[in-house]
Structure formats: structure tokens, C-alpha cells
C-alpha atoms as a PDB file:
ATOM      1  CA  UNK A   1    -189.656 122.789 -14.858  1.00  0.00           C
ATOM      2  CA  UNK A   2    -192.391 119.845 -15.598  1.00  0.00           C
ATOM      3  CA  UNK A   3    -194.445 120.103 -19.228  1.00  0.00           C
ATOM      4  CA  UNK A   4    -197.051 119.432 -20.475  1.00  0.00           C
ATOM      5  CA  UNK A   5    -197.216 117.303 -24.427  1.00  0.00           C
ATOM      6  CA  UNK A   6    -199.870 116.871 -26.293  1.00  0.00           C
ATOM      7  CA  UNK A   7    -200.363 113.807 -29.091  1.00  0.00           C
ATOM      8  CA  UNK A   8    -202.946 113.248 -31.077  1.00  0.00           C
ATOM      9  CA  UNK A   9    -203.810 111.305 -34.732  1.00  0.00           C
ATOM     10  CA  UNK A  10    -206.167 109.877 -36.879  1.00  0.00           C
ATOM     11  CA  UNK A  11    -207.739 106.903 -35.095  1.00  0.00           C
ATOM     12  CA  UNK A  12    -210.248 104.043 -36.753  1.00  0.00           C
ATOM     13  CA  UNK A  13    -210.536 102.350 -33.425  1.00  0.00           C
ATOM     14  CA  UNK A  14    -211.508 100.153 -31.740  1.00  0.00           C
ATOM     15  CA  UNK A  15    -211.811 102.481 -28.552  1.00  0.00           C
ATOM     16  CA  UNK A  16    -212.930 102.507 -25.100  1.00  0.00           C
ATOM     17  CA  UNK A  17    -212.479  99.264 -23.540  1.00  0.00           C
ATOM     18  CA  UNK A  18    -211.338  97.213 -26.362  1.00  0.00           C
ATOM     19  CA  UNK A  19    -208.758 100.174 -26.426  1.00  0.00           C
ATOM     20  CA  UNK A  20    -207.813  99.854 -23.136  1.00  0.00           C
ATOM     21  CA  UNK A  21    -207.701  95.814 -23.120  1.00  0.00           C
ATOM     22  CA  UNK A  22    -205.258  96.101 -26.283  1.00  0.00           C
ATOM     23  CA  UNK A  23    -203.101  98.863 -25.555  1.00  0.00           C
ATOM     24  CA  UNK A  24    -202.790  97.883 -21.393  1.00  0.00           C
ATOM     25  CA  UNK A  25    -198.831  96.952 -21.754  1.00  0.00           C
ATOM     26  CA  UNK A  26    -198.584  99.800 -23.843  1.00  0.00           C
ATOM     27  CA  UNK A  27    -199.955 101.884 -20.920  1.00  0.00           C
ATOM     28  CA  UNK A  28    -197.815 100.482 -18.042  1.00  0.00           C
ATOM     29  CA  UNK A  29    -195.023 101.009 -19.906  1.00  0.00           C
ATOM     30  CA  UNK A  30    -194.967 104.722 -20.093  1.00  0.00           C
ATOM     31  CA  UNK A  31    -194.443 104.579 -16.489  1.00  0.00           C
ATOM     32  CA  UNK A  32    -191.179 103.887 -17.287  1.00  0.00           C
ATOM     33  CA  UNK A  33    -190.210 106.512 -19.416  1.00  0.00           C
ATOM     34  CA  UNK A  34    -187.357 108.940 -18.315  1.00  0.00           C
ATOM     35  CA  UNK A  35    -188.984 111.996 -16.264  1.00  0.00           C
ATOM     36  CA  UNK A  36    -192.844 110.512 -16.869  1.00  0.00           C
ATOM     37  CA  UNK A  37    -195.397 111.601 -14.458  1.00  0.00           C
ATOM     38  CA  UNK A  38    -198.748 111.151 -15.768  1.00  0.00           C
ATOM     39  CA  UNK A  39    -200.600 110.608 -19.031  1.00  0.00           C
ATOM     40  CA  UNK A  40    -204.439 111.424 -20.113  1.00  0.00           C
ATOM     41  CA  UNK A  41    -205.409 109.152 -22.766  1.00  0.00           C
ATOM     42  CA  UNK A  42    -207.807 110.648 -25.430  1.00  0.00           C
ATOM     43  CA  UNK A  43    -210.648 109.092 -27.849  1.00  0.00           C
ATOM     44  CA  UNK A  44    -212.938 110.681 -29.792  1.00  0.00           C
ATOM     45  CA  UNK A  45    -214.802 107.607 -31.661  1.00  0.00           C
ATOM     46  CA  UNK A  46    -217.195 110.625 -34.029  1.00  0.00           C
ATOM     47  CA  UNK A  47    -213.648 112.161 -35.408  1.00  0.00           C
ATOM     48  CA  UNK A  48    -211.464 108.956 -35.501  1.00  0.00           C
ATOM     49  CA  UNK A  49    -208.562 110.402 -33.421  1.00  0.00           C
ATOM     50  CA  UNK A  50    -207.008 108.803 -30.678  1.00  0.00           C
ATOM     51  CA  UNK A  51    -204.024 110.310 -28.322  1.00  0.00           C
ATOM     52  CA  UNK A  52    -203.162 112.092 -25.060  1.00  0.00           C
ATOM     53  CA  UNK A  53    -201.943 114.859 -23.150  1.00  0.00           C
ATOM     54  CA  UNK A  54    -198.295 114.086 -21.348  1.00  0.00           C
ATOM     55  CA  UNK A  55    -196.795 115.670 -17.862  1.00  0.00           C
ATOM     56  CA  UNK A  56    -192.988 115.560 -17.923  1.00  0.00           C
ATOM     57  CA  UNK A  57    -190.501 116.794 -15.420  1.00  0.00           C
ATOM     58  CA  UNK A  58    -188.742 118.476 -17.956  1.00  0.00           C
ATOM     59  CA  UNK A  59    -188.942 119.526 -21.483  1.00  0.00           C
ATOM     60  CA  UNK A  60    -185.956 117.396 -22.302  1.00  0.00           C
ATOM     61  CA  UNK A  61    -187.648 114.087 -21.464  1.00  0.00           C
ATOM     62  CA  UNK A  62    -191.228 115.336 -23.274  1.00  0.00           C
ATOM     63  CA  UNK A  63    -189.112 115.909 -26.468  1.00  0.00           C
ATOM     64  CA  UNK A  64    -187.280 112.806 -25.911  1.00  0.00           C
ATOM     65  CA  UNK A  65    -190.307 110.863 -25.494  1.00  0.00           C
ATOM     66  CA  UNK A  66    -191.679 112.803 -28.441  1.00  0.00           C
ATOM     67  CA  UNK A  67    -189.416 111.671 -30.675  1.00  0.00           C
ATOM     68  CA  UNK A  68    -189.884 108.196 -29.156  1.00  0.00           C
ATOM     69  CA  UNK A  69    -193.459 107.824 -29.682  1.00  0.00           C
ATOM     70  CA  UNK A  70    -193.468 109.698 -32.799  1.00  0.00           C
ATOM     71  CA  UNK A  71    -191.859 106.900 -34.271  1.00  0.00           C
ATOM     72  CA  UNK A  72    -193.058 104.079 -32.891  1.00  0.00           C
ATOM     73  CA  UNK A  73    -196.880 105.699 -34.571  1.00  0.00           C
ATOM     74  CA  UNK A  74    -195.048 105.596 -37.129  1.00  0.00           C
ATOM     75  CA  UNK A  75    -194.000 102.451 -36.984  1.00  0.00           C
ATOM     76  CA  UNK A  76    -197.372 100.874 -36.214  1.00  0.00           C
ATOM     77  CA  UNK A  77    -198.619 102.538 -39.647  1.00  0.00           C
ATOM     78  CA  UNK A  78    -200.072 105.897 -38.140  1.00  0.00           C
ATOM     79  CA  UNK A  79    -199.857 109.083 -39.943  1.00  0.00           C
ATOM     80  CA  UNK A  80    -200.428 112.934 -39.554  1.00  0.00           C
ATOM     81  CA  UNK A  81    -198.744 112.302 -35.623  1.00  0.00           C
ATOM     82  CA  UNK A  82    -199.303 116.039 -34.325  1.00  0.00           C
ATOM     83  CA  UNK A  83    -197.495 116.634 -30.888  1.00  0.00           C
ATOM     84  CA  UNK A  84    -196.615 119.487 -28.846  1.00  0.00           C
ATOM     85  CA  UNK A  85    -194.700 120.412 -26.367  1.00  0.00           C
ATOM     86  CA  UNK A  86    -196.112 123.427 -23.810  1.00  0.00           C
ATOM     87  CA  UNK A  87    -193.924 125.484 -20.547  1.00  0.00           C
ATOM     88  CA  UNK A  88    -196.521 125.104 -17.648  1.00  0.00           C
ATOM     89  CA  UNK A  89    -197.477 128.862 -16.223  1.00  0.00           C
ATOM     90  CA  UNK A  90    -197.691 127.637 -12.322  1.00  0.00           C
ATOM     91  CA  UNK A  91    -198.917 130.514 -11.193  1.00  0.00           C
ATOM     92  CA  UNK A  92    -202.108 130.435 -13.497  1.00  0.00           C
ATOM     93  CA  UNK A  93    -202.358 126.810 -13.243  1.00  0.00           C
ATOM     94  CA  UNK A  94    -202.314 126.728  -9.167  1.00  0.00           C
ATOM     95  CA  UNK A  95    -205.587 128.959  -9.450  1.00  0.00           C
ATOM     96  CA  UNK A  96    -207.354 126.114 -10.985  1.00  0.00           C
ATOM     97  CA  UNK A  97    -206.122 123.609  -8.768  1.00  0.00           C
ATOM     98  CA  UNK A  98    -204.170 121.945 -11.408  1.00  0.00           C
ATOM     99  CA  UNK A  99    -200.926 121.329 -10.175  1.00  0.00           C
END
């Protein structure tokens, strides 16, 4: 059953474009990732956070990935990673046309 994960963490920028120019490979490869279907990137500039919100096949591959990215934050120097994993109610969801 496909998930949803949500990522987010404190953020000093840049954003918007310069975001997207310097994080571009970063973005092509999460295509890659075992069970990825599609990512959401979020900004918000006023509250320095930066992150997104995940779809995964399964909830194996979100916590895998999880774990994964977690890390690599980590890694990079970010701190305070929050992330999430959420079970997708279909039958709610296919009222709002989101699946």
C-alpha cells in the first residue's frame, strides 16, 4: 500500500530558484530511489525551513529512504530532521481527487 512521508528542517536558504539550480542532481536522483513515486518540495523563506512531502509504494521503501535522507541531512550539517511516515486512507483521499 503506497505512503505518504513527510521531511522537513530548519532552512537558511538560499530558496526558490537558486534552490532549485543547486539542489537539481539532488532532485533527479530521487527518481531512483527504491519504490519512489513522487516528491513535493517545500520552502518557507519567513520560517527558514526547507523539505517535502514523499509518495512511496510501500512503507518499507519510505522508511528506508527515511533513514537514507535522514542521514545524508545529517551529513550536510542539518539538524532537528523531523520526518514521518503516514498509511494513505484511499477511500477518503479518492473524494478529493488525490490519488
Amino acid at each position: 500500500m503506497a505512503v505518504i512521508m513527510y521531511v522537513d528542517f530548519p532552512h537558511n536558504g538560499p530558496f526558490g530558484k537558486e534552490m532549485a539550480a543547486m539542489l537539481e542532481g539532488l532532485a533527479k536522483s530521487i527518481n531512483e530511489e527504491s519504490g519512489f513515486i513522487w516528491k513535493y518540495w517545500t520552502q518557507d523563506e519567513k520560517e527558514k525551513t526547507a523539505g517535502g512531502v514523499y509518495k512511496f509504494d510501500t512503507r518499507a521503501n519510505a522508511e528506508q529512504y527515511l533513514a537514507m535522507h535522514s542521514s545524508r541531512l545529517s551529513e550536510m550539517g542539518y539538524t532537528d530532521i523531523r520526518g514521518r511516515v503516514f498509511e494513505i486512507n484511499e477511500q477518503l483521499s479518492a473524494i478529493n481527487k488525490s490519488l
